[in-house]
C-alpha atoms as a PDB file:
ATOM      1  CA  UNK A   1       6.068 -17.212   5.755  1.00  0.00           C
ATOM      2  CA  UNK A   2       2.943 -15.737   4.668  1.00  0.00           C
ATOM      3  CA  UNK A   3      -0.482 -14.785   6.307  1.00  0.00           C
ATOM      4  CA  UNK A   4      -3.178 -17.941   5.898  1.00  0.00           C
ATOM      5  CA  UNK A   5      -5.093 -17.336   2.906  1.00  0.00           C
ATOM      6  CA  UNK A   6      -2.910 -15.694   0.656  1.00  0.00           C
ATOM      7  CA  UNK A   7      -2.806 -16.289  -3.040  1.00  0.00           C
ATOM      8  CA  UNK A   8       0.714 -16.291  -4.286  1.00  0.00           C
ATOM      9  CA  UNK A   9      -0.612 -16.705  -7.418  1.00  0.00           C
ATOM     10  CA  UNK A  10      -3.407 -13.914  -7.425  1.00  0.00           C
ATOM     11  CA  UNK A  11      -0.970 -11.455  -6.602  1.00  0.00           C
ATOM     12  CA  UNK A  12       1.694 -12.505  -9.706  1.00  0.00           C
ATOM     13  CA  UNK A  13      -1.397 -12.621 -11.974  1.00  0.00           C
ATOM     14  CA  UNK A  14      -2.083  -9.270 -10.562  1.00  0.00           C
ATOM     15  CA  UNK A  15       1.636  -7.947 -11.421  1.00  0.00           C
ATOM     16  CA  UNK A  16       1.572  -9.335 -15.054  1.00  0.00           C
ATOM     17  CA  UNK A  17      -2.207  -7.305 -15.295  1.00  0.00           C
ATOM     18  CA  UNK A  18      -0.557  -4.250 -14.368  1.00  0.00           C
ATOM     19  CA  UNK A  19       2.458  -5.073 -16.323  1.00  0.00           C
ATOM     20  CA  UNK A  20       0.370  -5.210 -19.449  1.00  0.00           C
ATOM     21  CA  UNK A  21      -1.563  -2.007 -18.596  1.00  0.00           C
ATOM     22  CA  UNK A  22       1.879   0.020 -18.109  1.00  0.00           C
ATOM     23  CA  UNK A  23       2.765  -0.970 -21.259  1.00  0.00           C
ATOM     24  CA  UNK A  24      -0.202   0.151 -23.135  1.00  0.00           C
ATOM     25  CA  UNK A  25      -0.394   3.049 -21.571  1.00  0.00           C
ATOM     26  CA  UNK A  26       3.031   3.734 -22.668  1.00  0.00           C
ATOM     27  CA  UNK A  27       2.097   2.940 -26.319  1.00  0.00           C
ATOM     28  CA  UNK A  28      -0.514   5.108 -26.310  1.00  0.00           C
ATOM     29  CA  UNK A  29       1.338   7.456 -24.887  1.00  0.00           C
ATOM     30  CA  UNK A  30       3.712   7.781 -27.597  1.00  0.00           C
ATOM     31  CA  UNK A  31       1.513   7.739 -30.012  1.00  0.00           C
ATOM     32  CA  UNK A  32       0.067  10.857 -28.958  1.00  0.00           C
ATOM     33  CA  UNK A  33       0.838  14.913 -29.524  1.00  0.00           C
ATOM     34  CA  UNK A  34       0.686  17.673 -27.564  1.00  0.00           C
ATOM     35  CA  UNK A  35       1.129  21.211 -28.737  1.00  0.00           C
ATOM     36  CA  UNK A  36       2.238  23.803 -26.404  1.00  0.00           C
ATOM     37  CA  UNK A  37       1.899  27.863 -27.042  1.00  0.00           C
ATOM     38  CA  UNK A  38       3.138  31.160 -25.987  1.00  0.00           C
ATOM     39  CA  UNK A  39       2.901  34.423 -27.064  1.00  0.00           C
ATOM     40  CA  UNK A  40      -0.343  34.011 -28.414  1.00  0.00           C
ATOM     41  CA  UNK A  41       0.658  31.312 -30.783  1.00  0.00           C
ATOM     42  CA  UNK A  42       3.879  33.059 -31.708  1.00  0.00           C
ATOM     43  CA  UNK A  43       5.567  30.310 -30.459  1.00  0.00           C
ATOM     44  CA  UNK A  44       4.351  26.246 -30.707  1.00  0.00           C
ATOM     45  CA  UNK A  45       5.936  22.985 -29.457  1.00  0.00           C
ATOM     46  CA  UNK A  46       4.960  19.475 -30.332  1.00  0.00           C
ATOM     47  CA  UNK A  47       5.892  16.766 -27.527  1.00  0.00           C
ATOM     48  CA  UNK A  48       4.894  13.214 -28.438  1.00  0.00           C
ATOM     49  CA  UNK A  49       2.536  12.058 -25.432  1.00  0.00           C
ATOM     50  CA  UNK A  50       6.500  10.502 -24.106  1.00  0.00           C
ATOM     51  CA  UNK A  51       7.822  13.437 -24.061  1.00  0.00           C
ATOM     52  CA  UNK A  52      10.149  13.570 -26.882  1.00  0.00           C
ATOM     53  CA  UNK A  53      10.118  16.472 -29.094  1.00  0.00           C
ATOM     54  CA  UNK A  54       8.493  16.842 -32.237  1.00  0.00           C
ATOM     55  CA  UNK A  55       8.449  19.904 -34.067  1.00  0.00           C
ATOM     56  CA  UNK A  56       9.625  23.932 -32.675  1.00  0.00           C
ATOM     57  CA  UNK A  57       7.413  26.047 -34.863  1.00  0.00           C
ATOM     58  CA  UNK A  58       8.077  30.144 -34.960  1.00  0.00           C
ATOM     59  CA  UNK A  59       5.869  32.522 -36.124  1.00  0.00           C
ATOM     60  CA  UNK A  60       8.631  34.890 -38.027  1.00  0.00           C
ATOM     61  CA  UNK A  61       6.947  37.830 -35.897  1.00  0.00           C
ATOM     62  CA  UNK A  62       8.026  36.377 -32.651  1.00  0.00           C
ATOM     63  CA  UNK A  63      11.852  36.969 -34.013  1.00  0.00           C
ATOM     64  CA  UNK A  64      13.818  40.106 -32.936  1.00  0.00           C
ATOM     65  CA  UNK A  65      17.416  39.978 -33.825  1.00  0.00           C
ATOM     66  CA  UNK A  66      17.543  42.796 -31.295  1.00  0.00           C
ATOM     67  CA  UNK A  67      15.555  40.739 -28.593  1.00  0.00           C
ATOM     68  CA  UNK A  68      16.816  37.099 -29.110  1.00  0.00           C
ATOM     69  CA  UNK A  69      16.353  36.321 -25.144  1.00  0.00           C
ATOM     70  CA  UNK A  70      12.690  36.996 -25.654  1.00  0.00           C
ATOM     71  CA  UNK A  71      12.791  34.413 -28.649  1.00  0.00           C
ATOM     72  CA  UNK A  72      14.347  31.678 -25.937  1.00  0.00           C
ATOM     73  CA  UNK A  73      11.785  32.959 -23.253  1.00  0.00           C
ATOM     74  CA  UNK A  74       8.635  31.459 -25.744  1.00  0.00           C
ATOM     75  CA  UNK A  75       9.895  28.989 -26.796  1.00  0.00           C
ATOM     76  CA  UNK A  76      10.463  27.349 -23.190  1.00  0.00           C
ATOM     77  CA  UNK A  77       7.327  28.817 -22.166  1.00  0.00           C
ATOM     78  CA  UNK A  78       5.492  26.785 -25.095  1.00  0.00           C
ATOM     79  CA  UNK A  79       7.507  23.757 -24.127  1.00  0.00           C
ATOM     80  CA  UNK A  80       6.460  24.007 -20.201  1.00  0.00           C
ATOM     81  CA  UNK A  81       3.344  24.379 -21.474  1.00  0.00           C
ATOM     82  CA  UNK A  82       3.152  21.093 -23.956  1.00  0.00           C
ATOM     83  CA  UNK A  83       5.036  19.076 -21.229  1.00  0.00           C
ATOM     84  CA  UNK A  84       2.551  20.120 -18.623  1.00  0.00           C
ATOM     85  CA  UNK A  85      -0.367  18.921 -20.888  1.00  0.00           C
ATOM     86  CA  UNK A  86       1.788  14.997 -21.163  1.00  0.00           C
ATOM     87  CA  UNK A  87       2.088  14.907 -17.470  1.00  0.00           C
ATOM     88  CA  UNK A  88      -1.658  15.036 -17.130  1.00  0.00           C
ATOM     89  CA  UNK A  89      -2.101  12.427 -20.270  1.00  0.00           C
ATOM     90  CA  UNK A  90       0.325  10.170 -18.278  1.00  0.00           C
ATOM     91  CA  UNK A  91      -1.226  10.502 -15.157  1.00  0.00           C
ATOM     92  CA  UNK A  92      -4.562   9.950 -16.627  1.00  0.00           C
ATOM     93  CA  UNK A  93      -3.429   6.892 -19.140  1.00  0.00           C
ATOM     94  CA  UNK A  94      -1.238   5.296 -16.572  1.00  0.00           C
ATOM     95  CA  UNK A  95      -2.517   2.548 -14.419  1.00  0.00           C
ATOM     96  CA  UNK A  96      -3.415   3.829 -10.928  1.00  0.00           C
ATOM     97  CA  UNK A  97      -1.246   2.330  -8.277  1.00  0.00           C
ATOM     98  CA  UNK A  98      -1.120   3.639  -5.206  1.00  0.00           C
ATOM     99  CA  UNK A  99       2.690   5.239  -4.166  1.00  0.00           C
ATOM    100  CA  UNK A 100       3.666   5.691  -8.187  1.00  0.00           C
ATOM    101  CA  UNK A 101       4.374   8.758  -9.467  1.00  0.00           C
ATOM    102  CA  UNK A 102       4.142   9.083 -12.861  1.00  0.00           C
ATOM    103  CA  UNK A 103       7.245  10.487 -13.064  1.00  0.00           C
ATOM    104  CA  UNK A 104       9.182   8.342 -11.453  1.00  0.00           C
ATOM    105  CA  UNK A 105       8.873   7.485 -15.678  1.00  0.00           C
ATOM    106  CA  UNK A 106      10.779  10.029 -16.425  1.00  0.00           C
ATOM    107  CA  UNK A 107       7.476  12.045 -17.685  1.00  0.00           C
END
């Protein structure tokens, strides 16, 4: 059933290493922040390192009741940005295995 020489075992103590290592990535993950800009810092959003959000802060300059798409326009702009900076974190905390994607995590 399998090739001569192979370790049943090895690989299942393997799995349970990685297990282990996914799952403290993942804590460290969330205990992490990452702050996302636009407009020059009109505009900042705080993503915990699992990508649940934090904190919207807005710099009372970035508001225009006349201009409110703008408004919406930096404030996904600062969240691309903060959610670009936790895909990075994830790919860099995660175990590497080769085939996963990261966000197959839902990162």
């Amino acid at each position: 059933m399998f090739p001569e020489g192979f370790d049943f075992n090895d690989l299942l103590a393997q799995a349970q290493q990685l297990q282990e290592q996914m799952l403290n990535a993942q804590s460290q993950l969330q205990a992490t922040s990452h702050v996302g800009t636009s407009g020059g810092g009109l505009v900042s959003v705080v993503l915990r390192g699992d990508g649940e959000l934090e904190r919207v802060d807005i710099n009372p300059a970035a508001v225009d009741l006349d201009d409110l798409e703008a408004l919406g326009d930096l404030i996904v702009a600062a969240f691309r940005d903060a959610n670009a900076q936790v895909k990075t974190a994830a790919t860099a905390a995660l175990p590497q295995v080769p085939g996963f994607d990261p966000s197959q995590l839902g990162l």
